[in-house]
N, C-alpha and C. Protein backbone atom coordinates (compact mmCIF):
# COMPACT_ATOMS: atom_id res chain seq x y z
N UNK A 1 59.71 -95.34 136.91
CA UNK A 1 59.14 -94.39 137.82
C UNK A 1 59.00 -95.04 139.20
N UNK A 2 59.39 -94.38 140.23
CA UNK A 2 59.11 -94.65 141.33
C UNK A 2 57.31 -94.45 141.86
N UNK A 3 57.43 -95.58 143.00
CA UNK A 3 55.93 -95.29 143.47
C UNK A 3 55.18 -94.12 143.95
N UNK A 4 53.94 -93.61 143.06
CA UNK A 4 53.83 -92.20 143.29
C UNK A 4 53.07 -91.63 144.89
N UNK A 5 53.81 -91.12 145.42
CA UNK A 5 53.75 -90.34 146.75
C UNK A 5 52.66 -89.34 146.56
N UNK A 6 51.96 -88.79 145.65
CA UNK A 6 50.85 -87.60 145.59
C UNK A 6 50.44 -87.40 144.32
N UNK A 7 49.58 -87.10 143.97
CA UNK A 7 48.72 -86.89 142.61
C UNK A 7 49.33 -85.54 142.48
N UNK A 8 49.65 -85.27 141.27
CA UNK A 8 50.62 -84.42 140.47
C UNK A 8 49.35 -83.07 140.35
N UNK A 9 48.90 -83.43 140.12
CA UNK A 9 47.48 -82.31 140.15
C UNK A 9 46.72 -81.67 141.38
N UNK A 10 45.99 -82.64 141.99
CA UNK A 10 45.37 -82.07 142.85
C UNK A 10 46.27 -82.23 144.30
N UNK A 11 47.27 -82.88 144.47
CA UNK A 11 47.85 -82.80 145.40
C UNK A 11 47.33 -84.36 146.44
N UNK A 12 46.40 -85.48 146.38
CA UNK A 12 45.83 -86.52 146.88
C UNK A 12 46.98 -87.50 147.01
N UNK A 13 46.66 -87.77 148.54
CA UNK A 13 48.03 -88.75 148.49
C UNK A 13 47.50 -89.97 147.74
N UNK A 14 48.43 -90.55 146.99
CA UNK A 14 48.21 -91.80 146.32
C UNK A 14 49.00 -93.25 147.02
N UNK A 15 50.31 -92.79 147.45
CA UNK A 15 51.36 -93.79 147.97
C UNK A 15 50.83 -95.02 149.01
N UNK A 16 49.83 -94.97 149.96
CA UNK A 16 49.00 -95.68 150.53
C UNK A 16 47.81 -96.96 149.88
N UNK A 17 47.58 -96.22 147.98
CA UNK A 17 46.73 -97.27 147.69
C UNK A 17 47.14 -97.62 146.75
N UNK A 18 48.27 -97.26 146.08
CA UNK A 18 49.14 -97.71 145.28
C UNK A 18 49.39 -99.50 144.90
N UNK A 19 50.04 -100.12 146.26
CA UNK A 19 50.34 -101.51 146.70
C UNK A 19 49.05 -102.64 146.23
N UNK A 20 47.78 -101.68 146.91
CA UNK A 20 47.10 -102.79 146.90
C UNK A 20 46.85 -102.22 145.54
N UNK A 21 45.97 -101.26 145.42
CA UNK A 21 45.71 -101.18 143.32
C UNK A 21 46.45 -102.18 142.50
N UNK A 22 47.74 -102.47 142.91
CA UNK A 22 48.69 -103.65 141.82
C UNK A 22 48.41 -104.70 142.30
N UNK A 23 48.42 -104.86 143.47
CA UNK A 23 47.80 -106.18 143.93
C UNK A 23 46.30 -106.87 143.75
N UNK A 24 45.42 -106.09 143.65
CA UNK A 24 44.32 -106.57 143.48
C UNK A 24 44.26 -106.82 141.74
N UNK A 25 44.60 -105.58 140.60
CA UNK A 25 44.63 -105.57 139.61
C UNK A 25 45.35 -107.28 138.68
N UNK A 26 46.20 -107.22 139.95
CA UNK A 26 46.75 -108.61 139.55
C UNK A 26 46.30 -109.81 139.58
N UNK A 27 45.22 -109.59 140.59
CA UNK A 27 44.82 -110.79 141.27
C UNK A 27 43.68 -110.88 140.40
N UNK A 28 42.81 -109.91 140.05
CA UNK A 28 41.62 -110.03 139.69
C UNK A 28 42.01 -110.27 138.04
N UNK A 29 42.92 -109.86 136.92
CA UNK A 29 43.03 -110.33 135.97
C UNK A 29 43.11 -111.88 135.72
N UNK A 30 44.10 -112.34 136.66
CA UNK A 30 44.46 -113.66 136.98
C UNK A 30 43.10 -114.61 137.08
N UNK A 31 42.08 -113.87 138.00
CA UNK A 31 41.23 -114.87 138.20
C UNK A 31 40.05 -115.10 137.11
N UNK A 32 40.39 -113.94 135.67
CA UNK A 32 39.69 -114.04 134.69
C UNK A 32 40.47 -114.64 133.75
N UNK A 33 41.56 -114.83 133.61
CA UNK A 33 42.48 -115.72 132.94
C UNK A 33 43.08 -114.87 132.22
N UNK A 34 43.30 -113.63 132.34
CA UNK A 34 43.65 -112.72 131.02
C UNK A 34 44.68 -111.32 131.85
N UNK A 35 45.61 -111.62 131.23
CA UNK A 35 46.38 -110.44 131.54
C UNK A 35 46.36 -108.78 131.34
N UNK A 36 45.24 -108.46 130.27
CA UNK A 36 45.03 -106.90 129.80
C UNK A 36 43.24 -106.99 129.55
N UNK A 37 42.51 -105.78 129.90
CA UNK A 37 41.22 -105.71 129.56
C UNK A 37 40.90 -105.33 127.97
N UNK A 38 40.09 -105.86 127.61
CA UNK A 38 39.34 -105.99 126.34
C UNK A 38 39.83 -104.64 125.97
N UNK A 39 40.30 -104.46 124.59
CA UNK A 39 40.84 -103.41 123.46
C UNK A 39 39.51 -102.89 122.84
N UNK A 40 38.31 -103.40 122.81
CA UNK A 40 37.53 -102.91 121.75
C UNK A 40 36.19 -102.62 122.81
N UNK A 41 35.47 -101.57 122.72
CA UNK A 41 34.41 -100.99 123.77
C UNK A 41 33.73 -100.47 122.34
N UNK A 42 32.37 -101.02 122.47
CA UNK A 42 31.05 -100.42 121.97
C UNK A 42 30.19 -99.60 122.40
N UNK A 43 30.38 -98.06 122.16
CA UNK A 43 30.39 -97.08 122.36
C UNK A 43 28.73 -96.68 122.76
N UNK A 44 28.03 -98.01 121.42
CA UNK A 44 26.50 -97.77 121.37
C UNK A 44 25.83 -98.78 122.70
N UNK A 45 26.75 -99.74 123.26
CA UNK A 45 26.20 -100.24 123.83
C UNK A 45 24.98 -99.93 124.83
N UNK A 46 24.10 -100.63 125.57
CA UNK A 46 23.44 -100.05 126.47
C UNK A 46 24.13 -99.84 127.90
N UNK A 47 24.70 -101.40 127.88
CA UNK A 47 24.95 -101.70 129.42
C UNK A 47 26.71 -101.63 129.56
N UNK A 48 27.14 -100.53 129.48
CA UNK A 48 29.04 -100.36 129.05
C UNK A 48 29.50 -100.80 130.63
N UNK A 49 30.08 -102.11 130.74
CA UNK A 49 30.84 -102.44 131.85
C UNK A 49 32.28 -102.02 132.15
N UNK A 50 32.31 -101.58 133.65
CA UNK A 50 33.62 -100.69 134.17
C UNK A 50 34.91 -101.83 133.80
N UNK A 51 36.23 -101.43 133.51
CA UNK A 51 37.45 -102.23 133.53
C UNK A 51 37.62 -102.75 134.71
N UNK A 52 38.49 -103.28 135.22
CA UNK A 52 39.19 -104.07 136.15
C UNK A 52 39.81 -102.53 137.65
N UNK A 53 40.64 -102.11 136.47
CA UNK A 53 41.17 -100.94 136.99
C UNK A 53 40.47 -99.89 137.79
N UNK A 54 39.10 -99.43 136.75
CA UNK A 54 38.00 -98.68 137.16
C UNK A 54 37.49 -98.95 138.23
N UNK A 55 37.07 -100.71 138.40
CA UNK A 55 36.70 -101.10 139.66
C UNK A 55 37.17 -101.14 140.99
N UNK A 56 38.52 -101.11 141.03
CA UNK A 56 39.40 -100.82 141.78
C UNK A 56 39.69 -99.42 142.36
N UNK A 57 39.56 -98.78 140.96
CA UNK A 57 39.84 -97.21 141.94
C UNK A 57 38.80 -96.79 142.48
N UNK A 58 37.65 -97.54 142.02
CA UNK A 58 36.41 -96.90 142.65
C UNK A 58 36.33 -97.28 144.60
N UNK A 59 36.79 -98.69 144.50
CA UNK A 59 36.64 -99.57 145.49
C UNK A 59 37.73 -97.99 146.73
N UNK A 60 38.89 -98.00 145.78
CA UNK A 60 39.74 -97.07 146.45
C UNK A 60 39.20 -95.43 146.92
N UNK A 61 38.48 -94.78 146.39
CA UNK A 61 38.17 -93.84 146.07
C UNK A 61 38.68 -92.40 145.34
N UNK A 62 39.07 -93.07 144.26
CA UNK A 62 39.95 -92.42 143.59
C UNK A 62 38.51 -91.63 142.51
N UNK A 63 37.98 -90.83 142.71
CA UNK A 63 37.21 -90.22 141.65
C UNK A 63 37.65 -89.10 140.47
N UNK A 64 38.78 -88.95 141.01
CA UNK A 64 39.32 -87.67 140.28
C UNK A 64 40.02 -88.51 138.60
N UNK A 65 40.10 -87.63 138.06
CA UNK A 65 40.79 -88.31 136.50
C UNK A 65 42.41 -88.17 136.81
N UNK A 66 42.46 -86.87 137.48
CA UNK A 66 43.85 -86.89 137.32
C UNK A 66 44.25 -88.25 138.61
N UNK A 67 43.86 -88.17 139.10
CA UNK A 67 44.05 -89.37 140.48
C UNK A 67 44.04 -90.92 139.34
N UNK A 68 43.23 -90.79 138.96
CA UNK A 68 43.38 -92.35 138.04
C UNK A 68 44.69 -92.92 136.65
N UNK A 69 44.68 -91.55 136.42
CA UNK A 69 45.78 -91.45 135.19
C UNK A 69 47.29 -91.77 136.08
N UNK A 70 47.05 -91.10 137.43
CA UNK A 70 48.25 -91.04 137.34
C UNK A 70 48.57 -92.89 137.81
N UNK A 71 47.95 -93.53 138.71
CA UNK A 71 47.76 -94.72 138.91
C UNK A 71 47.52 -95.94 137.92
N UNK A 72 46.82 -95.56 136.41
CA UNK A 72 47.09 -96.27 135.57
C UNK A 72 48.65 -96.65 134.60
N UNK A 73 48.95 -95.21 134.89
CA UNK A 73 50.28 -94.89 133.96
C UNK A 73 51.48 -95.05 135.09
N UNK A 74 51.66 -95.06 136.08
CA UNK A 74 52.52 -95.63 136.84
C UNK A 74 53.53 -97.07 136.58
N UNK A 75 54.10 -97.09 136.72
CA UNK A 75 55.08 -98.48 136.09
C UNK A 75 56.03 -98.43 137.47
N UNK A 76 55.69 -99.06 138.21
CA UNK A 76 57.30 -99.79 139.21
C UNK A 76 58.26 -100.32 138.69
N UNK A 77 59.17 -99.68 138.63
CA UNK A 77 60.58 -100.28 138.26
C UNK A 77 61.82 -99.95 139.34
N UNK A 78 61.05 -99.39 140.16
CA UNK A 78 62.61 -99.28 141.68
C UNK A 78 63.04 -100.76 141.91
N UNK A 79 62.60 -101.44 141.64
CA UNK A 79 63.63 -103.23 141.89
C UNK A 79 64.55 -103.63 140.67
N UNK A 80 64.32 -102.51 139.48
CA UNK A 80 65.19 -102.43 138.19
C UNK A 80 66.31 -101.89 138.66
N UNK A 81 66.27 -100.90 139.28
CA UNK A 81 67.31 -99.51 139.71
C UNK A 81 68.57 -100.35 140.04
């Protein structure tokens, strides 16, 4: 998929925070030593801490779901092409 130019839903440009979202996502896994966020979330917990990702789109202002989905599920591969 190419880099997405607008949220498929509500119409929000995305193409502007795209770059850094991968960039920071990268940076900030890196600096926890771990390439993917924790698989297992305790539902009962009290204190449920945001992902990596979450923190990021927030930082971005991405509040919408469809705005986040589409930015999680995104895959760059135009340097494959």
């Amino acid at each position: 998929m190419i880099i997405p130019v607008r949220c498929y839903t509500c119409g929000k440009c995305l193409s502007d925070k795209y770059e850094y979202y991968e960039s920071e996502l990268l940076r900030k896994k890196l600096a926890m030593n771990t390439t993917e966020d924790p698989l297992i979330i305790n539902i009962n917990a009290v204190d449920i801490k945001k992902t990596i990702a979450g923190e990021i789109m927030d930082e971005l202002g991405l509040t919408r779901i469809c705005c986040r989905k589409i930015m999680m599920t995104s895959i760059n591969i135009i340097d494959e092409i």
